[in-house]
C-alpha atoms as a PDB file:
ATOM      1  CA  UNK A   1     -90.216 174.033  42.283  1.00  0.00           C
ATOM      2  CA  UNK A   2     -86.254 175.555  41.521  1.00  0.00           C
ATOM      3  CA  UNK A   3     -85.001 173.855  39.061  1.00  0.00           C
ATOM      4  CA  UNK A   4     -81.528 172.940  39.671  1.00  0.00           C
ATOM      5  CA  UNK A   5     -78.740 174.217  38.137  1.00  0.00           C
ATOM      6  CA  UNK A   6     -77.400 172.759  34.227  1.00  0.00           C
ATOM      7  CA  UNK A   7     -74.359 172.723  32.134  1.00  0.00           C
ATOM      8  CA  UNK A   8     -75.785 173.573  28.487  1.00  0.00           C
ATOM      9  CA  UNK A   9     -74.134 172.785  25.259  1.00  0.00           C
ATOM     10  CA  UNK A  10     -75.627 173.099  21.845  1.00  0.00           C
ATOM     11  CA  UNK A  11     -74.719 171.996  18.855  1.00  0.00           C
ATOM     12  CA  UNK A  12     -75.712 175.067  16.365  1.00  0.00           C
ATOM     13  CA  UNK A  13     -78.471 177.679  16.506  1.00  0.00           C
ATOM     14  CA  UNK A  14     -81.450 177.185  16.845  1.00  0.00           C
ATOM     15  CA  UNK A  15     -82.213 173.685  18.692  1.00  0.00           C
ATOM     16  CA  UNK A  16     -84.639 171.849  16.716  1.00  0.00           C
ATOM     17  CA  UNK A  17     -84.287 169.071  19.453  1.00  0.00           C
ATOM     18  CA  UNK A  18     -83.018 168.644  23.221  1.00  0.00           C
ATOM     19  CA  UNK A  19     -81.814 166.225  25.153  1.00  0.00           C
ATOM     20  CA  UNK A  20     -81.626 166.396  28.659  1.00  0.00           C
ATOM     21  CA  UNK A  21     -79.195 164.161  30.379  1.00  0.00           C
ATOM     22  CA  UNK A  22     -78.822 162.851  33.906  1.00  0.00           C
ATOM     23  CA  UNK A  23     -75.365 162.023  35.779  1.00  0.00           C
ATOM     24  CA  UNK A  24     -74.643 159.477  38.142  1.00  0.00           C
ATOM     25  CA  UNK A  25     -73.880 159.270  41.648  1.00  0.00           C
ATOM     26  CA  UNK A  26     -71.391 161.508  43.230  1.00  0.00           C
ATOM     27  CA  UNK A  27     -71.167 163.013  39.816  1.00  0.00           C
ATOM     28  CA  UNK A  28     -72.283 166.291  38.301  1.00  0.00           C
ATOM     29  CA  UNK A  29     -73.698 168.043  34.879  1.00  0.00           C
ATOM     30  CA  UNK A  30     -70.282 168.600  33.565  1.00  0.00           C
ATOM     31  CA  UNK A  31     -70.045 164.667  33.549  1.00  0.00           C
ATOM     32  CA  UNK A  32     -71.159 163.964  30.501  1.00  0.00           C
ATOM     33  CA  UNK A  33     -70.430 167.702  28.550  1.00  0.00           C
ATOM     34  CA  UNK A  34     -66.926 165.865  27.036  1.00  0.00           C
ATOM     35  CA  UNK A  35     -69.582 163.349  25.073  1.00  0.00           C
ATOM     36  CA  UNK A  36     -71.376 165.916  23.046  1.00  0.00           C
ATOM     37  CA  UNK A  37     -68.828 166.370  20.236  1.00  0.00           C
ATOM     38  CA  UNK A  38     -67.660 162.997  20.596  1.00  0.00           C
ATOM     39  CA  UNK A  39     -70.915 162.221  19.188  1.00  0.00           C
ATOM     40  CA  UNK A  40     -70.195 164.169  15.932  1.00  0.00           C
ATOM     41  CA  UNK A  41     -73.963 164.533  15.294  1.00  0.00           C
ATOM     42  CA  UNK A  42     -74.865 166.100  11.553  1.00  0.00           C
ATOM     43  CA  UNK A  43     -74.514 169.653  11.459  1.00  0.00           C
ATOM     44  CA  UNK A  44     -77.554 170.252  10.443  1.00  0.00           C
ATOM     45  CA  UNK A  45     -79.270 168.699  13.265  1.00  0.00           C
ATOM     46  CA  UNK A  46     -78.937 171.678  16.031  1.00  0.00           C
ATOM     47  CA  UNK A  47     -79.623 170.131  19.491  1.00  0.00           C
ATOM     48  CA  UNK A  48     -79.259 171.316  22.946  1.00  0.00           C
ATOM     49  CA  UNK A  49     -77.663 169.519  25.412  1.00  0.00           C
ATOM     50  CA  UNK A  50     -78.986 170.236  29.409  1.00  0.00           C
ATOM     51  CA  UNK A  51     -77.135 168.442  31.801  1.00  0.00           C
ATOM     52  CA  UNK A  52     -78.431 168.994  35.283  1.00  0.00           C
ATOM     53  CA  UNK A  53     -76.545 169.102  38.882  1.00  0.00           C
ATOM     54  CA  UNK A  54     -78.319 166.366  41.264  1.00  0.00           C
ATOM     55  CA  UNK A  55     -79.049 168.000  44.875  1.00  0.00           C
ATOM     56  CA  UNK A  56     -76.507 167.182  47.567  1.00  0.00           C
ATOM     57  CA  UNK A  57     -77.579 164.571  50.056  1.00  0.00           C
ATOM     58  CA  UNK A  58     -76.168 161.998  52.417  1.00  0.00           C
ATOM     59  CA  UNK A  59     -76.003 158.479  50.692  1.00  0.00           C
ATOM     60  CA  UNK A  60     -76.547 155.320  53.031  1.00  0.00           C
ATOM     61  CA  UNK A  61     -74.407 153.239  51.023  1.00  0.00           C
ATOM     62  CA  UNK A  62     -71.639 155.598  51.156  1.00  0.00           C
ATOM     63  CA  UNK A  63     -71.780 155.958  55.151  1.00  0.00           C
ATOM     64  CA  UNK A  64     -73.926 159.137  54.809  1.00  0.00           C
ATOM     65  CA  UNK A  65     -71.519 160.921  53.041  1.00  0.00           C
ATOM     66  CA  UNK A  66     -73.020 164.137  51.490  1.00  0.00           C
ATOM     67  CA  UNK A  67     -72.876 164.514  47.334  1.00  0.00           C
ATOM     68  CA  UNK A  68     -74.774 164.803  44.390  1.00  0.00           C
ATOM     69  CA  UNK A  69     -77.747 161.876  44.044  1.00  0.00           C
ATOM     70  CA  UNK A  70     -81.018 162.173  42.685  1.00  0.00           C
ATOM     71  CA  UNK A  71     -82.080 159.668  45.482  1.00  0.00           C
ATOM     72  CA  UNK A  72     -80.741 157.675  48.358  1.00  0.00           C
ATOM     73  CA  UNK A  73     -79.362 154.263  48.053  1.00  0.00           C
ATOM     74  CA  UNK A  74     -80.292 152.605  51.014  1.00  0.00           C
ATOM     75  CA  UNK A  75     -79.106 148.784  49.872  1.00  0.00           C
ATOM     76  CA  UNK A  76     -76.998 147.199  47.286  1.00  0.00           C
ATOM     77  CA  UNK A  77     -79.634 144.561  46.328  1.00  0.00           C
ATOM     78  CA  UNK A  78     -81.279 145.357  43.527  1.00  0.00           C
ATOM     79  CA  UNK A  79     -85.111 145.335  45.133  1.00  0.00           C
ATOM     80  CA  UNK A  80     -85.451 148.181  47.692  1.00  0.00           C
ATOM     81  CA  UNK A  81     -82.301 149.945  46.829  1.00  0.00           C
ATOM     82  CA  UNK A  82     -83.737 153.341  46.141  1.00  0.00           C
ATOM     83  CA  UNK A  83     -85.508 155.767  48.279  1.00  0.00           C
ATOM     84  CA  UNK A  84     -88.685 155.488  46.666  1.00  0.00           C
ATOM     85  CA  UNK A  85     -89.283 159.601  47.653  1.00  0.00           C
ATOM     86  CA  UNK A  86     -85.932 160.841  46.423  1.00  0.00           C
ATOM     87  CA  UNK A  87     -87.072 159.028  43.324  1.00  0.00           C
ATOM     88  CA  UNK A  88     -90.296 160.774  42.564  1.00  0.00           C
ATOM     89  CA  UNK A  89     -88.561 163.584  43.719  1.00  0.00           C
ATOM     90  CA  UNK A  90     -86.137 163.643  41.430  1.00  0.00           C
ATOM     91  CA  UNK A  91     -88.408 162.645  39.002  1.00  0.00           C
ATOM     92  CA  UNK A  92     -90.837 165.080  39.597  1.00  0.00           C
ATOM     93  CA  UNK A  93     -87.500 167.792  38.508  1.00  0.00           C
ATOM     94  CA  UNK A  94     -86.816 165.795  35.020  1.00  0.00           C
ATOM     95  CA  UNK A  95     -90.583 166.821  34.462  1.00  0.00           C
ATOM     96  CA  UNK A  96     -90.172 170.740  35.179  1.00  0.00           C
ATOM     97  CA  UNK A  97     -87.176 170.562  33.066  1.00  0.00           C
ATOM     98  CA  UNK A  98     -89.095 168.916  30.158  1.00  0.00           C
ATOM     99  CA  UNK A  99     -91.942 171.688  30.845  1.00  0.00           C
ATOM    100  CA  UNK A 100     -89.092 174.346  30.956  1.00  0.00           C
ATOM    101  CA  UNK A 101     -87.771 173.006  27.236  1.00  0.00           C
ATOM    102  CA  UNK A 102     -91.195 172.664  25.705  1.00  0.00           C
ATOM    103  CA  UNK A 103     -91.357 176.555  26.985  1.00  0.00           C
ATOM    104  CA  UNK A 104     -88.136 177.217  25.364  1.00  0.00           C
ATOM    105  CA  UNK A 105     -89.775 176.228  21.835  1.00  0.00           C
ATOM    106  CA  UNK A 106     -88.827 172.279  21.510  1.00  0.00           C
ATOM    107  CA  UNK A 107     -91.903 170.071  21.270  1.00  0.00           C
ATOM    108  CA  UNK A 108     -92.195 167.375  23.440  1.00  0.00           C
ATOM    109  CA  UNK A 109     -91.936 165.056  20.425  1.00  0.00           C
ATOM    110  CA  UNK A 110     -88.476 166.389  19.716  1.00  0.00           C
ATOM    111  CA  UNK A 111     -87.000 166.040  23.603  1.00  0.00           C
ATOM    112  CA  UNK A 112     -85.372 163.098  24.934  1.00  0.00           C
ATOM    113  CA  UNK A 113     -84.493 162.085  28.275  1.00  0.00           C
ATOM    114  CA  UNK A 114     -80.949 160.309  29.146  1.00  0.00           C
ATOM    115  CA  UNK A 115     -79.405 159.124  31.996  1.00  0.00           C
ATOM    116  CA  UNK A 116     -76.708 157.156  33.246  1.00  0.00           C
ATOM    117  CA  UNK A 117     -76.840 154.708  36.211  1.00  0.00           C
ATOM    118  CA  UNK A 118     -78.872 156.375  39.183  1.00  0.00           C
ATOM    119  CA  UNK A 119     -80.031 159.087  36.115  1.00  0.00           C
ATOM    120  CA  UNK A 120     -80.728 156.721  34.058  1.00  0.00           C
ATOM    121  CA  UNK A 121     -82.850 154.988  36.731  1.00  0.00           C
ATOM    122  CA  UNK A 122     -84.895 158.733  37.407  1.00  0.00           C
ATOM    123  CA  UNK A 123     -85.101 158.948  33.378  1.00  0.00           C
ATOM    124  CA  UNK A 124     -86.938 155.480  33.237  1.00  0.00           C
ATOM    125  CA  UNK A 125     -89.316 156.350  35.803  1.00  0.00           C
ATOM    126  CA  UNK A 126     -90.096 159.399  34.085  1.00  0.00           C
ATOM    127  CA  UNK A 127     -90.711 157.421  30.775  1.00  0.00           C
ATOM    128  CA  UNK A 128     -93.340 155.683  33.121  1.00  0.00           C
ATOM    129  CA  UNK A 129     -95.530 158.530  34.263  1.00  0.00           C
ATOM    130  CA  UNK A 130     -95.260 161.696  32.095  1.00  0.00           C
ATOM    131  CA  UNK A 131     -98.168 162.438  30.043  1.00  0.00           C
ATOM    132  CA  UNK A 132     -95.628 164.083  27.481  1.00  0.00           C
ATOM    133  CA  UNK A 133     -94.910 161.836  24.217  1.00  0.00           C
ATOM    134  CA  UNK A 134     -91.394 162.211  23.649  1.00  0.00           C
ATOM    135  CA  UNK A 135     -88.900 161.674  20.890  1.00  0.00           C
ATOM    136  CA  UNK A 136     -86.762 158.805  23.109  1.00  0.00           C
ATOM    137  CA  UNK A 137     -85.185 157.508  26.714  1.00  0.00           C
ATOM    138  CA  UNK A 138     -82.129 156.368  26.990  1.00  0.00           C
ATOM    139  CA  UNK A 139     -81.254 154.272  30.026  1.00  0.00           C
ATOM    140  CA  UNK A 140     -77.397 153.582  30.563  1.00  0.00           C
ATOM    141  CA  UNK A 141     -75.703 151.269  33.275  1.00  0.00           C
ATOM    142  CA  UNK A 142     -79.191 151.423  35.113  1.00  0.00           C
ATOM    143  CA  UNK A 143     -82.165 150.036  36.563  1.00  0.00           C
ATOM    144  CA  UNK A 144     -85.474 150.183  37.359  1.00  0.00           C
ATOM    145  CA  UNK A 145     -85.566 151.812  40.774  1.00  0.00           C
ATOM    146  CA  UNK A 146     -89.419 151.265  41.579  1.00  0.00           C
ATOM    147  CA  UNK A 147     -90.608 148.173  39.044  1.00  0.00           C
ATOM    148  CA  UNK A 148     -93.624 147.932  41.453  1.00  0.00           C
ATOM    149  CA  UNK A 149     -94.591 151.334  39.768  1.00  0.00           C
ATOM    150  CA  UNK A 150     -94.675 149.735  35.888  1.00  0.00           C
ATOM    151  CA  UNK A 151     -98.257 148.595  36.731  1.00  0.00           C
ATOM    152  CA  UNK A 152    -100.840 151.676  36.574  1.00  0.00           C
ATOM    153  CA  UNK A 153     -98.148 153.448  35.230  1.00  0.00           C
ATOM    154  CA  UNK A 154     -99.686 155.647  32.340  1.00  0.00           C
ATOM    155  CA  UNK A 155     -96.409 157.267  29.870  1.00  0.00           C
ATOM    156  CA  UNK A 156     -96.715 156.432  26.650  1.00  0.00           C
ATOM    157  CA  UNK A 157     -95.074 152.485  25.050  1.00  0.00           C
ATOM    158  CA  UNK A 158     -93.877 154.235  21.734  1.00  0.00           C
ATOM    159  CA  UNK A 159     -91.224 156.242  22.880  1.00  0.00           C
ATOM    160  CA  UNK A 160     -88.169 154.871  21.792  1.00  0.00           C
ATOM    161  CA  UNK A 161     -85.940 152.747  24.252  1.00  0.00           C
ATOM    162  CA  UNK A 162     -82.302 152.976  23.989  1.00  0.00           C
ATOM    163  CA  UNK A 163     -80.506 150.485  26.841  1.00  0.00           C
ATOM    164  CA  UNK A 164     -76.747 150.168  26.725  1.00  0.00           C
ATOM    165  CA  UNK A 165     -75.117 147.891  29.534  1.00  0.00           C
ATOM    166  CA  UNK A 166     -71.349 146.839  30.106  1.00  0.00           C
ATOM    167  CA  UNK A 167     -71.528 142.472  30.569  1.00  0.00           C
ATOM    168  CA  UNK A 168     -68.686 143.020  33.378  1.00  0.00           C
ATOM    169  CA  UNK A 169     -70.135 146.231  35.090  1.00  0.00           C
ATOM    170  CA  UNK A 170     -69.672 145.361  39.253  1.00  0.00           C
ATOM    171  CA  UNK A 171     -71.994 148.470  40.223  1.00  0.00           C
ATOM    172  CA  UNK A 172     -75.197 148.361  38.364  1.00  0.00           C
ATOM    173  CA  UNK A 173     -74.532 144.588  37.568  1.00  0.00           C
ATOM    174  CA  UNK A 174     -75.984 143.661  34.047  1.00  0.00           C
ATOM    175  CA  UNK A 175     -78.677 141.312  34.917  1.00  0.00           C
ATOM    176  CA  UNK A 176     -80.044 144.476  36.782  1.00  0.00           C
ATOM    177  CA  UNK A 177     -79.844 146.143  33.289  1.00  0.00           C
ATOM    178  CA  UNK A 178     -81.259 143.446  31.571  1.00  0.00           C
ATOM    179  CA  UNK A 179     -84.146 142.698  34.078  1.00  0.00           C
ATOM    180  CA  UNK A 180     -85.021 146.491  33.814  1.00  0.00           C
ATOM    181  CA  UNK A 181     -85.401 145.787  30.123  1.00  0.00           C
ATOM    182  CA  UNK A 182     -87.283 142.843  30.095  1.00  0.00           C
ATOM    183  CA  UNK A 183     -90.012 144.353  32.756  1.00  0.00           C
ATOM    184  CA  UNK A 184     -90.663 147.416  30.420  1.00  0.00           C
ATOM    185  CA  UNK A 185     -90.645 145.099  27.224  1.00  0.00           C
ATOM    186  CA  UNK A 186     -92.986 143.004  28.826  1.00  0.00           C
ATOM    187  CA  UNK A 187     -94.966 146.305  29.892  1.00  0.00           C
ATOM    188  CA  UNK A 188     -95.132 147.072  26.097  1.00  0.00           C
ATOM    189  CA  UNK A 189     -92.102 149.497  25.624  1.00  0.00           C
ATOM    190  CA  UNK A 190     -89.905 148.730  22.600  1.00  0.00           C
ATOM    191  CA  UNK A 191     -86.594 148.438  23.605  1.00  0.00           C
ATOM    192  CA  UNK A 192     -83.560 148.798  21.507  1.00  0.00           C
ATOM    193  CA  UNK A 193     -80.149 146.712  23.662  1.00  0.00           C
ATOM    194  CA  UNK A 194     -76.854 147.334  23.641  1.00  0.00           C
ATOM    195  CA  UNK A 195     -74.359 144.784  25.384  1.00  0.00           C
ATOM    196  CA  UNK A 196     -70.553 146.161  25.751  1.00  0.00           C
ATOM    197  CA  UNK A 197     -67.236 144.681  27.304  1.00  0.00           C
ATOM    198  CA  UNK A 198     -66.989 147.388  29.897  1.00  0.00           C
ATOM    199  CA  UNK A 199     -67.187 147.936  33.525  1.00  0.00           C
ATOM    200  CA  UNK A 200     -69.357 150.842  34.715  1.00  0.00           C
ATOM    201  CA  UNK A 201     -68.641 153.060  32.229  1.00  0.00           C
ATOM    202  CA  UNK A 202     -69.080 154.500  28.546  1.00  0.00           C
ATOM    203  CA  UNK A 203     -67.079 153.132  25.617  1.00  0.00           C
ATOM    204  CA  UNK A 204     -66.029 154.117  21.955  1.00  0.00           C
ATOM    205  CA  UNK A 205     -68.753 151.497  20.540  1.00  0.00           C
ATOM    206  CA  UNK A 206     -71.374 152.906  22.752  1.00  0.00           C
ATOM    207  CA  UNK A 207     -70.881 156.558  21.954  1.00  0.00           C
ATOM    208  CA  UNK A 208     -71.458 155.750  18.536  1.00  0.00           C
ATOM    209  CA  UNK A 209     -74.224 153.587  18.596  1.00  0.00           C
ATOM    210  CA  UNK A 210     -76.002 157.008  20.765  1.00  0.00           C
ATOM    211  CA  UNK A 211     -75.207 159.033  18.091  1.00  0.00           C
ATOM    212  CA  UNK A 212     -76.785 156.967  15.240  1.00  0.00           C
ATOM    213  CA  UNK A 213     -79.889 156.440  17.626  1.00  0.00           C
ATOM    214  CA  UNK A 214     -80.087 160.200  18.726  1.00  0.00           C
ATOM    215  CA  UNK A 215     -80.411 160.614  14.366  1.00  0.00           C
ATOM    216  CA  UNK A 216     -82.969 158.449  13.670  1.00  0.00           C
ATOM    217  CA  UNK A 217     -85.291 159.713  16.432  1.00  0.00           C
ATOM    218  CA  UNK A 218     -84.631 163.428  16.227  1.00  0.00           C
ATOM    219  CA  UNK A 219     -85.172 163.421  12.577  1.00  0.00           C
ATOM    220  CA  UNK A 220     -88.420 160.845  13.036  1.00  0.00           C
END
């Protein structure tokens, strides 16, 4: 598999920890590069940052238009909204890219996997299946695109759940968010919620809650 292309930005030398974060739709890597020193992470704690490009493909929802997904979205309700192959696709490429940082020298236990809306969405099924124990998830503005896969599912229930939502968020409404959250609680994940007054977005509040998060389990 080709990995697609990423915007990288680390923090110091030396990574001691990545985290690789997904965009949402019709977005791309360099979404999410502004957040990094918003964070204002310790300086001591060197991370890299890979933020990948989505492939470009038409999106149902959007009359077919062409842009950068990690799946189709074939409905707006929240059961049978994703492309269930595009998914495991896509999901199947967050994997290579955690193989390709656990080659670069970061243990597995030291990686996390972020995304925001339909990345967030690829970086909870991920959570589900890899056999990799890793240092966290965090799930933004998302949910669950294939809860029928929570059953059988094998990844590990102590990695670390970080779930942020906005209450008045008309894409990815918030009792999608919080539905996602109570499945994979109830599946034996530990999940850490975040409610914000925002639409579909990231706030201030939020940012700052990551960055306290991305310390504790980085440093575990």
């Amino acid at each position: 598999m080709s990995l697609p292309e990423c915007v990288e930005v680390t923090t110091g030398a030396n990574p001691v920890g990545s985290v690789i974060w997904l965009h949402g739709l019709g977005a791309d890597g360099h979404d999410f590069e502004p957040i990094v020193p918003e964070l204002r992470l310790p300086a001591e704690l060197a991370l890299r940052f890979v933020f990948p490009h989505a492939p470009t493909r038409p999106v149902t929802i959007n009359g077919g238009m062409v842009m950068r997904a990690w799946y189709d979205i074939v409905s707006l309700d929240a059961e049978g909204r994703a492309d269930a192959d595009g998914v495991r696709a896509s999901t199947a490429i967050l994997e290579e890219l955690i193989a390709r940082e656990i080659e670069r020298g970061i243990d597995a236990s030291n990686i996390v996997i972020a995304g925001f809306s339909m990345g967030g969405a690829i970086a909870m099924n991920t959570a589900l299946h890899t056999d990799h124990e890793l240092a966290g998830l965090l799930a933004l503005s998302t949910y669950l695109p294939l809860p029928g896969e929570i059953e059988g599912s094998t990844g590990s229930r102590d990695v670390p759940v970080f779930m942020g939502h906005g209450t008045f968020d008309p894409m990815v409404q918030h009792a999608w968010g919080k539905a996602a959250a109570q499945q994979l609680g109830d599946a034996g994940f530990k999940i850490e919620w975040h409610d914000y007054p925002m639409m579909h977005a990231v706030c201030a509040e939020e940012i700052r809650d990551i960055a306290a998060w991305l310390v504790t389990v980085l440093r575990g």
